[in-house]
PDB file of N, CA and C in Angstrom:
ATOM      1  N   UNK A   1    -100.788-163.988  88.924  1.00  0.00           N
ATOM      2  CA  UNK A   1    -100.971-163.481  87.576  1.00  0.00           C
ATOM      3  C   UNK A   1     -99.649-162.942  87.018  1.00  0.00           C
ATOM      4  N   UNK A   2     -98.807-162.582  88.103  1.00  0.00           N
ATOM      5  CA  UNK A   2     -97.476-161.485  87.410  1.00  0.00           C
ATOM      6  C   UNK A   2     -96.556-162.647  87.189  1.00  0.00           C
ATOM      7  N   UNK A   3     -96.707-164.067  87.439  1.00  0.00           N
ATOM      8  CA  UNK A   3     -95.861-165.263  87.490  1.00  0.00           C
ATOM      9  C   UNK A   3     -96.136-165.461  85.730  1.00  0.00           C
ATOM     10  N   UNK A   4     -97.501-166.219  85.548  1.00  0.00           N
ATOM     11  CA  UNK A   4     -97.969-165.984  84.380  1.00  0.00           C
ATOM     12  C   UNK A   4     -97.475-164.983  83.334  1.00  0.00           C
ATOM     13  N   UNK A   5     -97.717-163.888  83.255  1.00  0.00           N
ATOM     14  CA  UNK A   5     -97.841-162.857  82.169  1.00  0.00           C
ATOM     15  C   UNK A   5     -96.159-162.902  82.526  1.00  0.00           C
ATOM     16  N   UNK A   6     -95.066-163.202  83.287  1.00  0.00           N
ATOM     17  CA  UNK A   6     -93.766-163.269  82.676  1.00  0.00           C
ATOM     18  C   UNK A   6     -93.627-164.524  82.297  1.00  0.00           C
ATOM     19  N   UNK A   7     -93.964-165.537  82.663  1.00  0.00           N
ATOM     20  CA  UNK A   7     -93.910-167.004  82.036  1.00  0.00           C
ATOM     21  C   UNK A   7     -94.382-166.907  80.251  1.00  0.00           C
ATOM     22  N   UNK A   8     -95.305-165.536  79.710  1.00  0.00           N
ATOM     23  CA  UNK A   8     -95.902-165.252  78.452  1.00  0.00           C
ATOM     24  C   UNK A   8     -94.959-165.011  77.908  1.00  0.00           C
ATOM     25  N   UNK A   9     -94.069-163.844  78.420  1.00  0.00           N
ATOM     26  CA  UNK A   9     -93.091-162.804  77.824  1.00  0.00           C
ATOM     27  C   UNK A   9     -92.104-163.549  77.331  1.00  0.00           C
ATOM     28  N   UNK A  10     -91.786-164.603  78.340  1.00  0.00           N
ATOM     29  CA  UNK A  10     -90.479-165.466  78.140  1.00  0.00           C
ATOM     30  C   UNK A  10     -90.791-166.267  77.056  1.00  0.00           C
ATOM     31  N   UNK A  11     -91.726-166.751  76.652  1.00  0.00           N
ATOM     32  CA  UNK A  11     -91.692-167.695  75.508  1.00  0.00           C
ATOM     33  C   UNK A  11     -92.516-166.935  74.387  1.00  0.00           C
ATOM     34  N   UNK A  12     -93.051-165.533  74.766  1.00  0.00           N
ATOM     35  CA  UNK A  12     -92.983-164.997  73.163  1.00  0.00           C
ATOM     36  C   UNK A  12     -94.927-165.509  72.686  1.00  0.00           C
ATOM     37  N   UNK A  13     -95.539-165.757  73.613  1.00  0.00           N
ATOM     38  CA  UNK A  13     -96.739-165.703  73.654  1.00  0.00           C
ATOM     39  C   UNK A  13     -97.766-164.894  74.313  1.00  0.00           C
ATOM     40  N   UNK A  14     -97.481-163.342  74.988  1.00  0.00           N
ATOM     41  CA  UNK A  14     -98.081-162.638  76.007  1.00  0.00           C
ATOM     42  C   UNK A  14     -99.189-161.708  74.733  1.00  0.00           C
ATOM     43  N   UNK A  15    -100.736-162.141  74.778  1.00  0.00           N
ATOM     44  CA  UNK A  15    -101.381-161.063  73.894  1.00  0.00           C
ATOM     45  C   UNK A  15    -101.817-160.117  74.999  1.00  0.00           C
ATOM     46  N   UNK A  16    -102.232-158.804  74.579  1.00  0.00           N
ATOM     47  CA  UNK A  16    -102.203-157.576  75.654  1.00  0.00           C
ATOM     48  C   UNK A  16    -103.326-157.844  76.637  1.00  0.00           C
ATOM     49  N   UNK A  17    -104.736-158.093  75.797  1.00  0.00           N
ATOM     50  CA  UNK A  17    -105.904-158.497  76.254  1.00  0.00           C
ATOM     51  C   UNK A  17    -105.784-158.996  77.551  1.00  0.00           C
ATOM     52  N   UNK A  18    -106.356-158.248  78.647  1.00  0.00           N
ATOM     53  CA  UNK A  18    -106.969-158.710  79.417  1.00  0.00           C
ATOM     54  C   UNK A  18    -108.067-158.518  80.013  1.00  0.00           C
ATOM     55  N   UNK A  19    -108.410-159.561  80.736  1.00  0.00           N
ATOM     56  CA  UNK A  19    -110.476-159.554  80.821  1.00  0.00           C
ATOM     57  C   UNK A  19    -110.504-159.163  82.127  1.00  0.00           C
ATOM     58  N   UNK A  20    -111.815-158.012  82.182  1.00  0.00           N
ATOM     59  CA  UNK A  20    -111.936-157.164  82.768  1.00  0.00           C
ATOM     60  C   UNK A  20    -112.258-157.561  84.363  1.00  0.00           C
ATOM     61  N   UNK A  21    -112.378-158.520  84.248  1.00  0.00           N
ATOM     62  CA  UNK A  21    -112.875-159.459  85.611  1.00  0.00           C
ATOM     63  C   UNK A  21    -111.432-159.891  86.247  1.00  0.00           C
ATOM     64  N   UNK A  22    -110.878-159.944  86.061  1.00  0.00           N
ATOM     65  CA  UNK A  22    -109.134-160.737  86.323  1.00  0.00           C
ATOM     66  C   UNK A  22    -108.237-159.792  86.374  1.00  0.00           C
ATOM     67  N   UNK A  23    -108.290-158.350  85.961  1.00  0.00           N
ATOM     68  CA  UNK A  23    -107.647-157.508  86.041  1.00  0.00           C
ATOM     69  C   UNK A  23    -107.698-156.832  87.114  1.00  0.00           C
ATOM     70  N   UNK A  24    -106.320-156.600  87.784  1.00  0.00           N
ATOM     71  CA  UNK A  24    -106.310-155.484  89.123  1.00  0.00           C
ATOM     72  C   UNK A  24    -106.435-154.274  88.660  1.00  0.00           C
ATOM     73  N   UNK A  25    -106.606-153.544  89.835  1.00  0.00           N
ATOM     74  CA  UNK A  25    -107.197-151.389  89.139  1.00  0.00           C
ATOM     75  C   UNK A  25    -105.751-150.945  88.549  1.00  0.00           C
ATOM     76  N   UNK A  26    -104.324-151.295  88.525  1.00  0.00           N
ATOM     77  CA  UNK A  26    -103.468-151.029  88.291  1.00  0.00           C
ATOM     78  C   UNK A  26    -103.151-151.419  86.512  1.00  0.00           C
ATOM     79  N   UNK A  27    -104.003-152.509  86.204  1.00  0.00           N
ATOM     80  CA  UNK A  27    -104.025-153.079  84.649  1.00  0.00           C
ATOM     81  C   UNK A  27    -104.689-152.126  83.897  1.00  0.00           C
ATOM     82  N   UNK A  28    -104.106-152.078  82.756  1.00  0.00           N
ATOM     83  CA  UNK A  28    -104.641-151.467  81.306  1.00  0.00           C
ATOM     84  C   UNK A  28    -105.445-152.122  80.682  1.00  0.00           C
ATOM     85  N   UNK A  29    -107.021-152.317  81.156  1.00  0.00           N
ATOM     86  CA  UNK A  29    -107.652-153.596  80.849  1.00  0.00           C
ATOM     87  C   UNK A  29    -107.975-152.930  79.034  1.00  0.00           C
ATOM     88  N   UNK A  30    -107.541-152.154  78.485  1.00  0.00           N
ATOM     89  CA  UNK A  30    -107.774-151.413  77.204  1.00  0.00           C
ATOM     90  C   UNK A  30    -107.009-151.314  75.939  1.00  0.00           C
ATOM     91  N   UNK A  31    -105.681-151.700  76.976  1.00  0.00           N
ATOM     92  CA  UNK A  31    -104.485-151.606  75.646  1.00  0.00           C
ATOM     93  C   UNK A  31    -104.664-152.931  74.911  1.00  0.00           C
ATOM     94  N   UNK A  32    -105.464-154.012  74.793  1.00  0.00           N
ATOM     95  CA  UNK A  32    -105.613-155.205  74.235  1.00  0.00           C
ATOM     96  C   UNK A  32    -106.340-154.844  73.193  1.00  0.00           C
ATOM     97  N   UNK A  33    -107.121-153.756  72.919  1.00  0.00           N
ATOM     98  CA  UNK A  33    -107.987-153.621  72.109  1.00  0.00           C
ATOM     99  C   UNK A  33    -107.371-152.376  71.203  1.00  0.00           C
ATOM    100  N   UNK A  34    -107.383-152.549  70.089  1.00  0.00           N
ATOM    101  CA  UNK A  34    -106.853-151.452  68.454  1.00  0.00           C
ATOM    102  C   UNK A  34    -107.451-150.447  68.948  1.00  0.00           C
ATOM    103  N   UNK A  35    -106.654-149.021  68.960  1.00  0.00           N
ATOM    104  CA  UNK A  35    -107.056-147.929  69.159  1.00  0.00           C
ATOM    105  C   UNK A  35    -108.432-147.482  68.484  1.00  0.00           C
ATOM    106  N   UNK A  36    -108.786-147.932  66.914  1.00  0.00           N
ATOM    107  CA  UNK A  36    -110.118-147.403  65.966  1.00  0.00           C
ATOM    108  C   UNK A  36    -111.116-148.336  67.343  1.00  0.00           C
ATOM    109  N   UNK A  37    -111.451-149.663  68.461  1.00  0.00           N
ATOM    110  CA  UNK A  37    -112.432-149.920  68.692  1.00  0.00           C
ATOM    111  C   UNK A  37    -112.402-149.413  70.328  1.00  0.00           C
ATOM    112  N   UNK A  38    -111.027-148.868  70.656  1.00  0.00           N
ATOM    113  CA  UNK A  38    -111.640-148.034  71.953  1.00  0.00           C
ATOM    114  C   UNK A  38    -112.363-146.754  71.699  1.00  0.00           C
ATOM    115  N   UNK A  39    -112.054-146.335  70.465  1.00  0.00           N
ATOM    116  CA  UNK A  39    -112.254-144.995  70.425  1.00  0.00           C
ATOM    117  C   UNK A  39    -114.364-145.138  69.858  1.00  0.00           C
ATOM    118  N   UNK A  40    -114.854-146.282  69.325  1.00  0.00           N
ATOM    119  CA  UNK A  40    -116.062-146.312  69.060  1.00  0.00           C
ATOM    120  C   UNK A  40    -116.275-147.185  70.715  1.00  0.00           C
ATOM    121  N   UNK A  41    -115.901-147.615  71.254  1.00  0.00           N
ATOM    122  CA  UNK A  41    -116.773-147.442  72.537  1.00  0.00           C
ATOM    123  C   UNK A  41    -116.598-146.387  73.130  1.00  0.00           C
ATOM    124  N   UNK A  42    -115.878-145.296  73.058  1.00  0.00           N
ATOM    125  CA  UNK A  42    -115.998-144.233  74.033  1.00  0.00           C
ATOM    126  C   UNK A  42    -116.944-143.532  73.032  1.00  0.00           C
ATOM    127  N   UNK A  43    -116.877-143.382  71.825  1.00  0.00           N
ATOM    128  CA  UNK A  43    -118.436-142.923  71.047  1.00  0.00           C
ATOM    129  C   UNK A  43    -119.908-143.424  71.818  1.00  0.00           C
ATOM    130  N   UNK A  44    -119.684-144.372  71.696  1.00  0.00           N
ATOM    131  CA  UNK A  44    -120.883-145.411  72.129  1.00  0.00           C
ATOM    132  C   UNK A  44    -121.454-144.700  73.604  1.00  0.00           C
ATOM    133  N   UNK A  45    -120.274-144.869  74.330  1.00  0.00           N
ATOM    134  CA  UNK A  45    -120.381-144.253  75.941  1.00  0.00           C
ATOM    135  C   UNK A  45    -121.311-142.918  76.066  1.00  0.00           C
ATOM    136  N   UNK A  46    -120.415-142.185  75.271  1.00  0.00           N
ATOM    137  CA  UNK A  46    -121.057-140.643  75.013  1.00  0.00           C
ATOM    138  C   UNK A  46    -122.376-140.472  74.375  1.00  0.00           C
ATOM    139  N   UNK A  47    -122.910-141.635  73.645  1.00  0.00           N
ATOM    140  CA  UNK A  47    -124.241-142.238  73.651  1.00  0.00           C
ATOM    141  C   UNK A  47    -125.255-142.420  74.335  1.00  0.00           C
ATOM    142  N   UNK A  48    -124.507-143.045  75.381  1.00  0.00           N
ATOM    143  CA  UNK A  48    -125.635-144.205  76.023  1.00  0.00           C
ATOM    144  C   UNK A  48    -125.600-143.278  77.115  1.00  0.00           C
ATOM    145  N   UNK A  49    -124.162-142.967  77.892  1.00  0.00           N
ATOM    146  CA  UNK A  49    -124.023-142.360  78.578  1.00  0.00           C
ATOM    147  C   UNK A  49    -123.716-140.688  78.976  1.00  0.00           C
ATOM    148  N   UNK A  50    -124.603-140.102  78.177  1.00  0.00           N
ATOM    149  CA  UNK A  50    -123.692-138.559  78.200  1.00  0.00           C
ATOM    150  C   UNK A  50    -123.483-137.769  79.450  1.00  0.00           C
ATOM    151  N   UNK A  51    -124.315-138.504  80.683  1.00  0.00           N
ATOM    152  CA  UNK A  51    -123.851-137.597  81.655  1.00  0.00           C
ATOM    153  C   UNK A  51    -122.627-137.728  82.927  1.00  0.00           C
ATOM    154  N   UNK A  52    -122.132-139.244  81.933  1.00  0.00           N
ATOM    155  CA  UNK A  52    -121.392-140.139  82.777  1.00  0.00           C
ATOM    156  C   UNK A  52    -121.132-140.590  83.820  1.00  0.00           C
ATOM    157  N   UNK A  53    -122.645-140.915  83.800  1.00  0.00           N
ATOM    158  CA  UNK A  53    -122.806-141.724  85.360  1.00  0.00           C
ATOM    159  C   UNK A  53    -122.200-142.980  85.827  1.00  0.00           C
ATOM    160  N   UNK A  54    -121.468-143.877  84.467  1.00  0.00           N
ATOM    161  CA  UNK A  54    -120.924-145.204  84.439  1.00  0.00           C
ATOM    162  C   UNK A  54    -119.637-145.180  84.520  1.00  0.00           C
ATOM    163  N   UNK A  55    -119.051-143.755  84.331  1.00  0.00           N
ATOM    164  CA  UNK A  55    -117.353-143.375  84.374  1.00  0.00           C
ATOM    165  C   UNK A  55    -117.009-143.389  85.991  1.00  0.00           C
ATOM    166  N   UNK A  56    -115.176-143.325  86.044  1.00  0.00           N
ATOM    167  CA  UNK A  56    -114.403-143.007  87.176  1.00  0.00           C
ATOM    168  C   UNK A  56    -115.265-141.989  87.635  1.00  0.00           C
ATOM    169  N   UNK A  57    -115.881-140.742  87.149  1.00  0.00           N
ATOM    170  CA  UNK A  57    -116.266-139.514  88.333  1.00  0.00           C
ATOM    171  C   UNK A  57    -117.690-139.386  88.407  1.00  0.00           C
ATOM    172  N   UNK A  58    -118.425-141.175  87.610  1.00  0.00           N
ATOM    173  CA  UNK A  58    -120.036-140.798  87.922  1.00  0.00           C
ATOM    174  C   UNK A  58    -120.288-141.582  89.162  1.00  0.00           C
ATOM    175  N   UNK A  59    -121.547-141.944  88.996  1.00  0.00           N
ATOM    176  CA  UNK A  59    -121.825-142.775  90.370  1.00  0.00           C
ATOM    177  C   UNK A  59    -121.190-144.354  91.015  1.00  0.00           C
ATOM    178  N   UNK A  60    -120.913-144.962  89.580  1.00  0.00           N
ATOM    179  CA  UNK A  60    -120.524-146.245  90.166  1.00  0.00           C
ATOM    180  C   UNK A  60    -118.867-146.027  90.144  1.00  0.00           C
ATOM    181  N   UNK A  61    -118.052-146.055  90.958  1.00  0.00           N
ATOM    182  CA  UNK A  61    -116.926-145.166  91.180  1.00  0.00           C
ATOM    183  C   UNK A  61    -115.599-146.619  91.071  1.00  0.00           C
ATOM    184  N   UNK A  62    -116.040-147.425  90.934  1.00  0.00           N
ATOM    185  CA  UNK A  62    -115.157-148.877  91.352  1.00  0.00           C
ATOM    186  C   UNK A  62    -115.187-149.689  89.619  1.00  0.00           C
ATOM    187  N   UNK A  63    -114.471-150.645  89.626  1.00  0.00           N
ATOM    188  CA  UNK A  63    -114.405-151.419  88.565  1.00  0.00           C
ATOM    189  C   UNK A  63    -113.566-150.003  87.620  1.00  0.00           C
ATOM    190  N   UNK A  64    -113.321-151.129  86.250  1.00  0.00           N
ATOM    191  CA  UNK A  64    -113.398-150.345  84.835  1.00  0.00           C
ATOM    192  C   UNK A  64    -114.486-150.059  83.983  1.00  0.00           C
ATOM    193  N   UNK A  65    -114.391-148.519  83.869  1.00  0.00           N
ATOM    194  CA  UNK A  65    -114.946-147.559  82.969  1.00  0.00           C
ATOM    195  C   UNK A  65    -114.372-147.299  81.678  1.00  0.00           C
ATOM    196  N   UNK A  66    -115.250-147.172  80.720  1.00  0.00           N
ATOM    197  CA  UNK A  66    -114.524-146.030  79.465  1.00  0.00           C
ATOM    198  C   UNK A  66    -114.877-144.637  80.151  1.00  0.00           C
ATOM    199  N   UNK A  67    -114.141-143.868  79.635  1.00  0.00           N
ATOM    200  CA  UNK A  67    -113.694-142.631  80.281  1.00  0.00           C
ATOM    201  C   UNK A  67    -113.991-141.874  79.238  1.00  0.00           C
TER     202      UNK A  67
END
């Protein structure tokens, strides 16, 4: 993947987006997305989820979370 995403850089085609399935725990699987639609899924989260059982410190502890 790190062959790729510099093979992007070099020719001026790298979009930030990356999918959440393909991303290592070290990726910003978030910075692909405009700050106004992270910030309505972490609304959303605090919704669905207010006791944050789906985050880094609820029960499912692995993968990416909104936080």
């Amino acid at each position: 993947m790190s062959r790729l995403r510099d093979a992007a850089i070099k020719h001026g085609i790298l979009h930030p987006f990356v999918y959440m399935n393909y991303a290592n725990t070290r990726e910003d699987v978030y910075a692909g997305y405009k700050a106004e639609n992270v910030a309505r899924l972490k609304d959303i989260r605090k919704e669905i989820d207010p006791k944050g059982i789906f985050t880094s410190q609820g029960l499912c502890n692995v993968y990416f979370k909104l936080s």
